[in-house]
C-alpha atoms as a PDB file:
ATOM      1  CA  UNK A   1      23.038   4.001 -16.311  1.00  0.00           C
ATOM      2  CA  UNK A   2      19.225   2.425 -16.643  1.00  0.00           C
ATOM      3  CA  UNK A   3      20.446  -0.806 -14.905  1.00  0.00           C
ATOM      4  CA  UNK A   4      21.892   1.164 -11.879  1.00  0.00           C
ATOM      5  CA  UNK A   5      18.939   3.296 -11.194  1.00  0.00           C
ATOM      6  CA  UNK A   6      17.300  -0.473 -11.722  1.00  0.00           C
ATOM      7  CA  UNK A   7      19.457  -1.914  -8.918  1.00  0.00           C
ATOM      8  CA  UNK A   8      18.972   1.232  -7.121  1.00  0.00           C
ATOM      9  CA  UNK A   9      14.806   0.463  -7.185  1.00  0.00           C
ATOM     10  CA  UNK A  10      15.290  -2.918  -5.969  1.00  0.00           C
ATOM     11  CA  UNK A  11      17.440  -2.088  -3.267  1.00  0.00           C
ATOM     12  CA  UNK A  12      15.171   1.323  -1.818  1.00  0.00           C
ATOM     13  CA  UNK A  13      11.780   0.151  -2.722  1.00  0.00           C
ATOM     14  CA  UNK A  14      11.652  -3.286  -0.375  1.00  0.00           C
ATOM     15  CA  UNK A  15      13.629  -1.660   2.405  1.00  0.00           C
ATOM     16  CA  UNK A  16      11.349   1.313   2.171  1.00  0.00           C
ATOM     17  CA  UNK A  17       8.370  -1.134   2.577  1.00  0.00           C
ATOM     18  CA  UNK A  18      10.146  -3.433   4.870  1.00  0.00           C
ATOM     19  CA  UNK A  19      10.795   0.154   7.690  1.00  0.00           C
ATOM     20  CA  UNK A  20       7.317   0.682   7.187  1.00  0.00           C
ATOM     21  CA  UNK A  21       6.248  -2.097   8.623  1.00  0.00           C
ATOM     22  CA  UNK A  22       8.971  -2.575  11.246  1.00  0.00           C
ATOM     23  CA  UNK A  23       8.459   1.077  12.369  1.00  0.00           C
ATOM     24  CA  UNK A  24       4.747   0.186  13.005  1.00  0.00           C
ATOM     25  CA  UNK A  25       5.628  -2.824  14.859  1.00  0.00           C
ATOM     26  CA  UNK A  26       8.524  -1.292  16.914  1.00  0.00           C
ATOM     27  CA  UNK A  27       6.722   1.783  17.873  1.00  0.00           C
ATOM     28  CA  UNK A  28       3.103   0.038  18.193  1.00  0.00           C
ATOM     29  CA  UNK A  29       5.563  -1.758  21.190  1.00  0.00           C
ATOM     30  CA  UNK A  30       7.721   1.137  22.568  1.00  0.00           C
ATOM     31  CA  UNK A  31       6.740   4.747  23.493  1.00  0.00           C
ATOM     32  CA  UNK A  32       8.773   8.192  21.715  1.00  0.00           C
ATOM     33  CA  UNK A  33       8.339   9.261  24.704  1.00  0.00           C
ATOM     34  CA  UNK A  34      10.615   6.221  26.761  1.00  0.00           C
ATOM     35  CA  UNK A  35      12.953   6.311  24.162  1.00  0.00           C
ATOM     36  CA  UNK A  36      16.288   8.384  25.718  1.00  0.00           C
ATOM     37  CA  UNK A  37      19.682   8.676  24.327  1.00  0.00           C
ATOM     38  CA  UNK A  38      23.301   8.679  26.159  1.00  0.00           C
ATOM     39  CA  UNK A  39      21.184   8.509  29.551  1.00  0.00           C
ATOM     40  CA  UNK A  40      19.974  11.947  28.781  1.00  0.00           C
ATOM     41  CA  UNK A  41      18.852  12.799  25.953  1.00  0.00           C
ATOM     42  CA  UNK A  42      15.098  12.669  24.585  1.00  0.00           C
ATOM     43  CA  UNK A  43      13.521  14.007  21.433  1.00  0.00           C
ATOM     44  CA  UNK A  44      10.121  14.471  20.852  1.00  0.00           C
ATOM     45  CA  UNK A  45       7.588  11.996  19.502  1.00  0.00           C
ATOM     46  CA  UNK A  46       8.206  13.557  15.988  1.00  0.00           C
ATOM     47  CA  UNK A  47      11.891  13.029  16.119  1.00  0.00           C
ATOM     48  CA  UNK A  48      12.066   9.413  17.631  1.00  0.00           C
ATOM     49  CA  UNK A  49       9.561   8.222  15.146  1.00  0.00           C
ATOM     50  CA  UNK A  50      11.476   9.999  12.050  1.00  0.00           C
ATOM     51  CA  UNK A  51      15.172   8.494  13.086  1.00  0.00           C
ATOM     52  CA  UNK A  52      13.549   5.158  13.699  1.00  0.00           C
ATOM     53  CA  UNK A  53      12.013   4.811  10.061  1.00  0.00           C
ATOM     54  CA  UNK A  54      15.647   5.925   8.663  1.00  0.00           C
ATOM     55  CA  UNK A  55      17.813   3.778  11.030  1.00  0.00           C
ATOM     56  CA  UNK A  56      15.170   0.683   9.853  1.00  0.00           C
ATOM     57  CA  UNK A  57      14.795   1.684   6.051  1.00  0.00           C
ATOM     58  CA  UNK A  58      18.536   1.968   6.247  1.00  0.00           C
ATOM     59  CA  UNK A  59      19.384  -1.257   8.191  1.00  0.00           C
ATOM     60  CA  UNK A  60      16.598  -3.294   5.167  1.00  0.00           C
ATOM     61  CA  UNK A  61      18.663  -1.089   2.323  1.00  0.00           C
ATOM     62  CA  UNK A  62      21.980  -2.411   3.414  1.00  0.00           C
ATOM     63  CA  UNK A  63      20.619  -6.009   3.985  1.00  0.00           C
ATOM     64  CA  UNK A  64      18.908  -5.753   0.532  1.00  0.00           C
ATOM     65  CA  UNK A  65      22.254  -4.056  -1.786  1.00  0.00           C
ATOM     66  CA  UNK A  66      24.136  -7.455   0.254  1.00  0.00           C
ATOM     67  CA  UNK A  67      21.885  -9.907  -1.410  1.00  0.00           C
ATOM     68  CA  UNK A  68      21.979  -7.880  -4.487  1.00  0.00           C
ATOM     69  CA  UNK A  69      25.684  -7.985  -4.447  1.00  0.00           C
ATOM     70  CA  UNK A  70      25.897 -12.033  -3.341  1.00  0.00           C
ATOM     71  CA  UNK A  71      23.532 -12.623  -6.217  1.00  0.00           C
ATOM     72  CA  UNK A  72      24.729 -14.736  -9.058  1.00  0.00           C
ATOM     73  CA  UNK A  73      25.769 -12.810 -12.265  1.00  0.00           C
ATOM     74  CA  UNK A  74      23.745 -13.414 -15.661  1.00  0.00           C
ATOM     75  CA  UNK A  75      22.421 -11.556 -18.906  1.00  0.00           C
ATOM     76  CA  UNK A  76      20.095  -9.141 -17.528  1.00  0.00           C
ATOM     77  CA  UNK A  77      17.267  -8.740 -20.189  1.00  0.00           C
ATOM     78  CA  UNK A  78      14.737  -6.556 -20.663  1.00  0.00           C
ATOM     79  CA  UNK A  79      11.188  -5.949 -21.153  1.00  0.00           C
ATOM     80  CA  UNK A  80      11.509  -7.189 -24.262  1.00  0.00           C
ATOM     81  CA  UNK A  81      13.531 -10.135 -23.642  1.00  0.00           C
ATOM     82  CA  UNK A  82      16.128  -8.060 -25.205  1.00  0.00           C
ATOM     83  CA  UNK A  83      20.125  -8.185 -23.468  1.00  0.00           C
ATOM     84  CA  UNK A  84      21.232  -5.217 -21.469  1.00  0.00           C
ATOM     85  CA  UNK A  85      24.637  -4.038 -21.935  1.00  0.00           C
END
C-alpha cells in the first residue's frame, strides 16, 4: 500500500508542477477570453483557466505514470536502505 501512494507522489507531484508552469506559459500567450469551444461556446476567464490547468496537469500525469511504467524493475528500498516488499 505505502509503495503505491509512493508511485502515486511521483506521478501527481511533477505533473502538478509541470501544469503550473505550462498554464502560465500558455495563458501568458492566449486570452480566456479568445478561447471558444465547438465554434460557440465560451466560458469565462475563471473556467478556461481552471480546465486548462487540469487538461495540462493531466496530459504531464499520464506522460509521467508512462515513464513510471517503462521504468526498469528493481528492489525498491527504503529510507533506511531497508527492501520493500
Amino acid at each position: 500500500m505505502k509503495t503505491k501512494l509512493r508511485k502515486l507522489m511521483w506521478i501527481l507531484w511533477p505533473s502538478f508542477l509541470v501544469a503550473g508552469a505550462t498554464s502560465a506559459i500558455v495563458f501568458a500567450l492566449v486570452d480566456p477570453q479568445d478561447v471558444v469551444f465547438l465554434d460557440h461556446l465560451q466560458g469565462s476567464r475563471q473556467l478556461v483557466y481552471s480546465l486548462g490547468f487540469f487538461v495540462f496537469w493531466l496530459m504531464a500525469a499520464l506522460s509521467s505514470a508512462l515513464t513510471l511504467q517503462m521504468a526498469p524493475r528493481g528492489i525498491e528500498l527504503d529510507e533506511f536502505g531497508e527492501p520493500i516488499e
